[in-house]
PDB file of N, CA and C in Angstrom:
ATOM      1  N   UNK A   1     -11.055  21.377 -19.094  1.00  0.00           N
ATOM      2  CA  UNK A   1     -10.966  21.219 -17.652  1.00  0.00           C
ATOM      3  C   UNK A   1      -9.698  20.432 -17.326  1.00  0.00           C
ATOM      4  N   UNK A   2      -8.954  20.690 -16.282  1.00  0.00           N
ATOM      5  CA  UNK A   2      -7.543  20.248 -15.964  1.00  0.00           C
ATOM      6  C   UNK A   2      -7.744  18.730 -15.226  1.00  0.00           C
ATOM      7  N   UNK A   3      -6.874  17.707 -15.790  1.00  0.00           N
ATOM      8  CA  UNK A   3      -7.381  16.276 -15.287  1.00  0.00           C
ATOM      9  C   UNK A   3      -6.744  16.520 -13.710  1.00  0.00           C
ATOM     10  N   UNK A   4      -7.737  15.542 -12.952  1.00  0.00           N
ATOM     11  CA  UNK A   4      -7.346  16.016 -11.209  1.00  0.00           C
ATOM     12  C   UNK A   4      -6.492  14.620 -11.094  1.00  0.00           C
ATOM     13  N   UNK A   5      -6.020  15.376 -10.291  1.00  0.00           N
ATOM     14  CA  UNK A   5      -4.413  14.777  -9.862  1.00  0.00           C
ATOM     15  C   UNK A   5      -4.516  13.376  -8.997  1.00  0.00           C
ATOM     16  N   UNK A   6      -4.034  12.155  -9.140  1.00  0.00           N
ATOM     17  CA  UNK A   6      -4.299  11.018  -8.199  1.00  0.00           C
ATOM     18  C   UNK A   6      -3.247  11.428  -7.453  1.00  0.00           C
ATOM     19  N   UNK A   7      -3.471  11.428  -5.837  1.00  0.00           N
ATOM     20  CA  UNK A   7      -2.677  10.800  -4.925  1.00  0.00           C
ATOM     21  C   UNK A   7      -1.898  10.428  -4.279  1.00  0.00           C
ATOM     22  N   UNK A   8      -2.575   8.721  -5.079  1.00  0.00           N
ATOM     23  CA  UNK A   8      -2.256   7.342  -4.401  1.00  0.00           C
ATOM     24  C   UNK A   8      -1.373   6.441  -5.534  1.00  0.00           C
ATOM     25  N   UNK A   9      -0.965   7.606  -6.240  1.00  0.00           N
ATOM     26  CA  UNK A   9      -0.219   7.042  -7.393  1.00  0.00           C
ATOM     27  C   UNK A   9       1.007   6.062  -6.990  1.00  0.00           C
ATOM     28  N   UNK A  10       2.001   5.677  -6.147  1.00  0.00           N
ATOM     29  CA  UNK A  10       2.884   5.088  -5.416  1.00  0.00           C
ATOM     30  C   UNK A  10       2.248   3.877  -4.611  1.00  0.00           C
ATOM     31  N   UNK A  11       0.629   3.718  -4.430  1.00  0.00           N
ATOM     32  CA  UNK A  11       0.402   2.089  -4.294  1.00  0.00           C
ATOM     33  C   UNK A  11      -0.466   1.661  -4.995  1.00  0.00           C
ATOM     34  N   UNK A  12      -0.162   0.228  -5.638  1.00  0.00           N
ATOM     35  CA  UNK A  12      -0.713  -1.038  -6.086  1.00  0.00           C
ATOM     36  C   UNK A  12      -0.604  -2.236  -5.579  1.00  0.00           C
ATOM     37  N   UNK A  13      -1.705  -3.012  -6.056  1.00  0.00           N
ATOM     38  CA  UNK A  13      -1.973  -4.474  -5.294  1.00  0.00           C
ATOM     39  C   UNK A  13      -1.490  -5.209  -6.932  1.00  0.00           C
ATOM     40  N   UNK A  14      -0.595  -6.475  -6.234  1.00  0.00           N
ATOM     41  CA  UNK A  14       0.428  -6.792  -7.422  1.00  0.00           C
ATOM     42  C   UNK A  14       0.245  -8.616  -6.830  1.00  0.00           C
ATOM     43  N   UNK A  15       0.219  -9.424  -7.808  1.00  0.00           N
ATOM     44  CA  UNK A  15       0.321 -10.830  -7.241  1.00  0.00           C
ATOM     45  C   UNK A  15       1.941 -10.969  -7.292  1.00  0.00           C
ATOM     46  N   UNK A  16       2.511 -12.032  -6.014  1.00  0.00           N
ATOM     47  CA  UNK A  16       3.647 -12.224  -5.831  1.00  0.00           C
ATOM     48  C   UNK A  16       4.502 -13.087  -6.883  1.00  0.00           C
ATOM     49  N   UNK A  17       5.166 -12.701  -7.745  1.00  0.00           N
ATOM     50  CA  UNK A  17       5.630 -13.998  -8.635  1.00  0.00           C
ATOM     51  C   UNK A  17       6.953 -15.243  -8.246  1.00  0.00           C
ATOM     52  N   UNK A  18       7.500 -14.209  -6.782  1.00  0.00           N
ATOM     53  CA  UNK A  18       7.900 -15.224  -5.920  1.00  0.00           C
ATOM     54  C   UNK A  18       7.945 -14.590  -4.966  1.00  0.00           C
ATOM     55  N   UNK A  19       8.462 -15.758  -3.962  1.00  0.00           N
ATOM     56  CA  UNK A  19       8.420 -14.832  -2.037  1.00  0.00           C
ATOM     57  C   UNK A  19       8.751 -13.707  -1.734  1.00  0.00           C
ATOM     58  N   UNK A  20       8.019 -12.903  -0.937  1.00  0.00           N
ATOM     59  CA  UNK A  20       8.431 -11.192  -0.864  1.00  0.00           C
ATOM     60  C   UNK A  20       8.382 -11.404   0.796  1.00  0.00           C
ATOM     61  N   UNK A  21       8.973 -10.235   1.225  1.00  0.00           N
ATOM     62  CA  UNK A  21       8.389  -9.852   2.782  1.00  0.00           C
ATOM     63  C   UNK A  21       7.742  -9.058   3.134  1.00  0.00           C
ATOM     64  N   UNK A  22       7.037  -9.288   4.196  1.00  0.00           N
ATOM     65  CA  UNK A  22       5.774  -8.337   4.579  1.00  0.00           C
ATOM     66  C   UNK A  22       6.443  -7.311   5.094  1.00  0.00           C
ATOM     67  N   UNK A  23       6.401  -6.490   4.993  1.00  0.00           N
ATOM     68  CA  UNK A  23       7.551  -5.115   5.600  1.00  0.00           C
ATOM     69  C   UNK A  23       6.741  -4.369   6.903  1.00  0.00           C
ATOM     70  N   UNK A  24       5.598  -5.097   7.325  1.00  0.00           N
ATOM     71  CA  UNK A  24       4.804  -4.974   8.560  1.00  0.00           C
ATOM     72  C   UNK A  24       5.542  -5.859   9.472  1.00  0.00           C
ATOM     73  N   UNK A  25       5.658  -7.053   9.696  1.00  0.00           N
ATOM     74  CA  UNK A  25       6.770  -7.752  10.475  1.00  0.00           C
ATOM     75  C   UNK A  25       7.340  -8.486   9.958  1.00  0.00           C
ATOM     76  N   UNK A  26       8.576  -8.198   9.466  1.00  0.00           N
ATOM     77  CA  UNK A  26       9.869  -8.945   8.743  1.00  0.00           C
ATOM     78  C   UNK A  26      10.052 -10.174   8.792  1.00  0.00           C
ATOM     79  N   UNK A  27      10.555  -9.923  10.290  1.00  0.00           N
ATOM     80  CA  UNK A  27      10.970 -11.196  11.065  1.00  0.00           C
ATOM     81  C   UNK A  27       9.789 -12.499  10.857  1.00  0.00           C
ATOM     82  N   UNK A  28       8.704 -12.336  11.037  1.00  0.00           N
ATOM     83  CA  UNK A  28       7.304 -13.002  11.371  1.00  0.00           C
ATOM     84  C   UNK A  28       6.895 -13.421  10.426  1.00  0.00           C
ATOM     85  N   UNK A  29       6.497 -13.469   9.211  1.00  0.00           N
ATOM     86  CA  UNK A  29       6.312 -14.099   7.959  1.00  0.00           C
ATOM     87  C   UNK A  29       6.401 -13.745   6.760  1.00  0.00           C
ATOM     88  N   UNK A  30       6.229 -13.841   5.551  1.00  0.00           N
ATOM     89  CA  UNK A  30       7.128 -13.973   4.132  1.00  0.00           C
ATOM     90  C   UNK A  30       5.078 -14.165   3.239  1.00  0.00           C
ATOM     91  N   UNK A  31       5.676 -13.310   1.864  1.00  0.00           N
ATOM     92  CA  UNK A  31       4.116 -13.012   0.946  1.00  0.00           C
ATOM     93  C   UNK A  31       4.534 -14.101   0.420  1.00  0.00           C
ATOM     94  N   UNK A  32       4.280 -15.644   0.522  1.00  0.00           N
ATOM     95  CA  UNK A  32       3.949 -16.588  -0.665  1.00  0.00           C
ATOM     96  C   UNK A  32       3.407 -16.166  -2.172  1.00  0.00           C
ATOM     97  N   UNK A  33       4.387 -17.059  -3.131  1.00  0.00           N
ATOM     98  CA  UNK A  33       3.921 -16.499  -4.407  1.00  0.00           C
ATOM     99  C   UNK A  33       3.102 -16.694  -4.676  1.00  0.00           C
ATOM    100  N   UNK A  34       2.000 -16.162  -5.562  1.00  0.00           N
ATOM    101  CA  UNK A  34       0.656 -16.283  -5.793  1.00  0.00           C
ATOM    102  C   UNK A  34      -0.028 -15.583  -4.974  1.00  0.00           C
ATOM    103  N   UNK A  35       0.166 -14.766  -4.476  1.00  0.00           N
ATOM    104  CA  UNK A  35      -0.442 -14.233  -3.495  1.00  0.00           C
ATOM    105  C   UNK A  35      -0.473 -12.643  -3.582  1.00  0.00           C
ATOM    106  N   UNK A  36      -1.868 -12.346  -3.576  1.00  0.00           N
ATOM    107  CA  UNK A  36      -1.753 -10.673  -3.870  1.00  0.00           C
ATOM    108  C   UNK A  36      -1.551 -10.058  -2.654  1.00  0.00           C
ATOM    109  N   UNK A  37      -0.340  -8.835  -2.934  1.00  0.00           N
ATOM    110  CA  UNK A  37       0.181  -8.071  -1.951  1.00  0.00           C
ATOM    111  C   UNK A  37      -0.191  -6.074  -2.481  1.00  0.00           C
ATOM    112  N   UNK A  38      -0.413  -5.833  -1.383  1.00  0.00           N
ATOM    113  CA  UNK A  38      -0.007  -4.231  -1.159  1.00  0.00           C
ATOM    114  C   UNK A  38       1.366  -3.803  -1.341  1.00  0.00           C
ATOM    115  N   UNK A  39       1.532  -2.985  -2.707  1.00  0.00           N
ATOM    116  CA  UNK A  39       3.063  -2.434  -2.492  1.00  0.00           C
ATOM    117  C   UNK A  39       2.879  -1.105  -2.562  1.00  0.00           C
ATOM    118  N   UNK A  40       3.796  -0.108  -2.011  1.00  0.00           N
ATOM    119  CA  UNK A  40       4.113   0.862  -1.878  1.00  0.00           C
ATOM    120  C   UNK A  40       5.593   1.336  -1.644  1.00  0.00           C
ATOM    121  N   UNK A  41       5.600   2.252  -3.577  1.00  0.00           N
ATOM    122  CA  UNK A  41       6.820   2.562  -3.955  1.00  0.00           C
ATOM    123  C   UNK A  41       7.220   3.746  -2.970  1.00  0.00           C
ATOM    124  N   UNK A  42       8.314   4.170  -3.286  1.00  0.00           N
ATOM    125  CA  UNK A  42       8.976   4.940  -2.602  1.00  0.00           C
ATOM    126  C   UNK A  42       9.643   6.065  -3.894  1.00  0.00           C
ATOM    127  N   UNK A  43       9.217   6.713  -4.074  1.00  0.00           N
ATOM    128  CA  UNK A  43       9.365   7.342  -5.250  1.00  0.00           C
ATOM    129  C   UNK A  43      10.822   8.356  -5.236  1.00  0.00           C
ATOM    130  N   UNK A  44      11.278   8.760  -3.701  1.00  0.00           N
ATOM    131  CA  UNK A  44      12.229   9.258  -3.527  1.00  0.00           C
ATOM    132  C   UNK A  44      13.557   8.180  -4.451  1.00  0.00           C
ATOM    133  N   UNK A  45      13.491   6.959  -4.092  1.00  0.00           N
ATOM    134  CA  UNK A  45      14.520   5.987  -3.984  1.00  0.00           C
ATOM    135  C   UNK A  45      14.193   5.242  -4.618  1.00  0.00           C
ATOM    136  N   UNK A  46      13.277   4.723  -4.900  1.00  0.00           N
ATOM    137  CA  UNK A  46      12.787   3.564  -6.320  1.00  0.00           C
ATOM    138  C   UNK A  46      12.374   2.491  -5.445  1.00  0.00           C
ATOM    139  N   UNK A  47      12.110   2.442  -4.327  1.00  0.00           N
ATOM    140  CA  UNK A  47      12.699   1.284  -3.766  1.00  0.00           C
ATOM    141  C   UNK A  47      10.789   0.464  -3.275  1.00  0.00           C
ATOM    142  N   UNK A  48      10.666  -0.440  -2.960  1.00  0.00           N
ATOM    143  CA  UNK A  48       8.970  -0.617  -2.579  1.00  0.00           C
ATOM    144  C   UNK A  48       8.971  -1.201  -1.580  1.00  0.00           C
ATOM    145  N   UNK A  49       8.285  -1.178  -0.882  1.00  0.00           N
ATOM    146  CA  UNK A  49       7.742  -2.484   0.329  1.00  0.00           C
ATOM    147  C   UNK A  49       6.367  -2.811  -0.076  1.00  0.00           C
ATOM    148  N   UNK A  50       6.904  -4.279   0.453  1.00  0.00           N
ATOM    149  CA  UNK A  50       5.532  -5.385   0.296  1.00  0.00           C
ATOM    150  C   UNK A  50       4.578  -5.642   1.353  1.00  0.00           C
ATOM    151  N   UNK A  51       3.629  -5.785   1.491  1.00  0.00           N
ATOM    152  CA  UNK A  51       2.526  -6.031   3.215  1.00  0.00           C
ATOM    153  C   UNK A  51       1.467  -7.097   2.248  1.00  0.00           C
ATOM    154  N   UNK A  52       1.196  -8.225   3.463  1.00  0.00           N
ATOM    155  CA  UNK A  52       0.716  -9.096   2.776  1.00  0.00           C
ATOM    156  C   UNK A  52      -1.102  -8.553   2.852  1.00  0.00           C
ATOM    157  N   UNK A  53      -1.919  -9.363   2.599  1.00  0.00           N
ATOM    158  CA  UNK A  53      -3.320  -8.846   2.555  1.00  0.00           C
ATOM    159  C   UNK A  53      -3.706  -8.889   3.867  1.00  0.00           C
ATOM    160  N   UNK A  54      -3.634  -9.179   4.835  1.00  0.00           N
ATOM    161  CA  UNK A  54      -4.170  -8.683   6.495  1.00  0.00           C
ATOM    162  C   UNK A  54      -3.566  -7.712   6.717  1.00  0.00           C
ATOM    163  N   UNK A  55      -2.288  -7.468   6.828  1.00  0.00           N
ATOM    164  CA  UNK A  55      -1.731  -6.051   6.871  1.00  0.00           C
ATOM    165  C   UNK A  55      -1.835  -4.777   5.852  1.00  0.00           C
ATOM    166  N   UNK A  56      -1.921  -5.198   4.952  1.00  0.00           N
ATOM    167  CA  UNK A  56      -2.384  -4.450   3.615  1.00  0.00           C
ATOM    168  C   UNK A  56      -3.991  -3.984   4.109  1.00  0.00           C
ATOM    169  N   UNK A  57      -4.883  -4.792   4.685  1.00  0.00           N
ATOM    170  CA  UNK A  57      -6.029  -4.001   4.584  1.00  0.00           C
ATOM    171  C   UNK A  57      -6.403  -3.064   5.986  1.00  0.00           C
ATOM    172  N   UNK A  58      -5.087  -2.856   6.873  1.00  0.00           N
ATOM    173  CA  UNK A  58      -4.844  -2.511   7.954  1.00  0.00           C
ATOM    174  C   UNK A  58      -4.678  -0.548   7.593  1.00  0.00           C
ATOM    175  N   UNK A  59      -3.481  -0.931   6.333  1.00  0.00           N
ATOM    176  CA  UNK A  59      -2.838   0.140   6.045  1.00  0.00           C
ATOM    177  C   UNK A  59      -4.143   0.751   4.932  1.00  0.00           C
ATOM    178  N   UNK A  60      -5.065   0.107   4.786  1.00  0.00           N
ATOM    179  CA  UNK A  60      -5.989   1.050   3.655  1.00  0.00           C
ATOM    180  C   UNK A  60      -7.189   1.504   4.650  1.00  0.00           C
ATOM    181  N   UNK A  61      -7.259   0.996   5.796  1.00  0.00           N
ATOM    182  CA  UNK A  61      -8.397   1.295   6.416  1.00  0.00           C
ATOM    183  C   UNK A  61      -7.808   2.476   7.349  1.00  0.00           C
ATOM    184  N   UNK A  62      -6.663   2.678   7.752  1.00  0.00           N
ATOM    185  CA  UNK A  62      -5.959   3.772   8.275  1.00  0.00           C
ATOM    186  C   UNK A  62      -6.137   4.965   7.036  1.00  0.00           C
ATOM    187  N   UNK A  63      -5.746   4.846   5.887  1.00  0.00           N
ATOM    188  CA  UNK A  63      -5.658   5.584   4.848  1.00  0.00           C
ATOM    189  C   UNK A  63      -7.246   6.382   4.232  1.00  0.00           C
ATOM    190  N   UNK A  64      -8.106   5.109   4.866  1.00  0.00           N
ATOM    191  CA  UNK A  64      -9.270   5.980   4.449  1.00  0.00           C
ATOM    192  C   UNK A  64     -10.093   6.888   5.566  1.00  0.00           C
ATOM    193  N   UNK A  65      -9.480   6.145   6.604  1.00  0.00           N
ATOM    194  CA  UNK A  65      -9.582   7.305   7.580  1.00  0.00           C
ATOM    195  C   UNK A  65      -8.909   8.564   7.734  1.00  0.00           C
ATOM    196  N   UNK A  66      -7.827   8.409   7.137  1.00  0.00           N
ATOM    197  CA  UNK A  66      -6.342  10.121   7.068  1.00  0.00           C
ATOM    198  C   UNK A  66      -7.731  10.883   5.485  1.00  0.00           C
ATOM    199  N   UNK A  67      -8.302  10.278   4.737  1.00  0.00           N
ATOM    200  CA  UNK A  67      -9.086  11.023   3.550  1.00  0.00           C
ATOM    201  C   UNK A  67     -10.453  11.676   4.073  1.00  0.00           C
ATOM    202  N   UNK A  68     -10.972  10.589   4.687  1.00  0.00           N
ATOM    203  CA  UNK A  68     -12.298  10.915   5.456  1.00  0.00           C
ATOM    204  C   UNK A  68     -11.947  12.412   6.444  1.00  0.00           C
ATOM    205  N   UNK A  69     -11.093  12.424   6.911  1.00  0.00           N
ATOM    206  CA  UNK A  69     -10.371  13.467   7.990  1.00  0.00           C
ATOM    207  C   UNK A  69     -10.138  14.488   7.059  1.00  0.00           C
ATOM    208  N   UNK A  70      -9.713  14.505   5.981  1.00  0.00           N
ATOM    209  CA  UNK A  70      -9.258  15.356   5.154  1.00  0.00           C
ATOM    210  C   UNK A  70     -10.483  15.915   4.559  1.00  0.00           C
ATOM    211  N   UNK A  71     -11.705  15.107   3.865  1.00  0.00           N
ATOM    212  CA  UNK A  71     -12.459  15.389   3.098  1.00  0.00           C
ATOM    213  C   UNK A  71     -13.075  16.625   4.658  1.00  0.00           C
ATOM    214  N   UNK A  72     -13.454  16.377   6.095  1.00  0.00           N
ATOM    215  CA  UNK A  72     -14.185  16.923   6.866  1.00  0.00           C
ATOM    216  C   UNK A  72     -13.282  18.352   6.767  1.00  0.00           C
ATOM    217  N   UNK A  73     -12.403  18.312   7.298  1.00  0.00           N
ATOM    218  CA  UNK A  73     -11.665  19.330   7.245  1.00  0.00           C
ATOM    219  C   UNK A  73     -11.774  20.770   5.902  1.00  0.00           C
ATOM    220  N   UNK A  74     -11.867  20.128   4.758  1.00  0.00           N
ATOM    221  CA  UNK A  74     -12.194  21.307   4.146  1.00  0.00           C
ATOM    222  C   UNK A  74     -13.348  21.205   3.604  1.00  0.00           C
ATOM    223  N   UNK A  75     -14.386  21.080   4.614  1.00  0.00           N
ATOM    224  CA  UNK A  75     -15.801  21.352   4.883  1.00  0.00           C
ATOM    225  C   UNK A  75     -16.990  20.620   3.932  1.00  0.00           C
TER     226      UNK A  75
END
């Protein structure tokens, strides 16, 4: 049987090993190290953004709603 394909392969939750930025509002505050963040690579470009855990669980609760939508859709 053919292994099924992940995804969501392009995000992981990663602890900060020093200050990152929340790429939800830049300007507005900074991921303290020690601190587990949402990243999401960019696989075109290599490149990632960081969202700290309030915004991070913003972007997974949107995400499980775009699956939930998806799962209805093909019945």
């Amino acid at each position: 049987m053919p292994q099924v394909r992940k995804v969501l392969g392009v995000c992981s939750v990663e602890t900060a090993q020093r200050r990152r930025i929340c790429h939800r509002t830049r300007k507005n505050h900074n991921i303290e190290s020690g601190t587990v963040c949402l990243v999401i690579k960019d696989p075109t470009t290599g490149g990632s953004k960081n969202y700290c855990p309030e915004h991070a669980l913003a972007i997974l609760d949107q995400a499980a709603d775009d699956l939930q939508a998806l799962r209805v859709a093909l019945g």
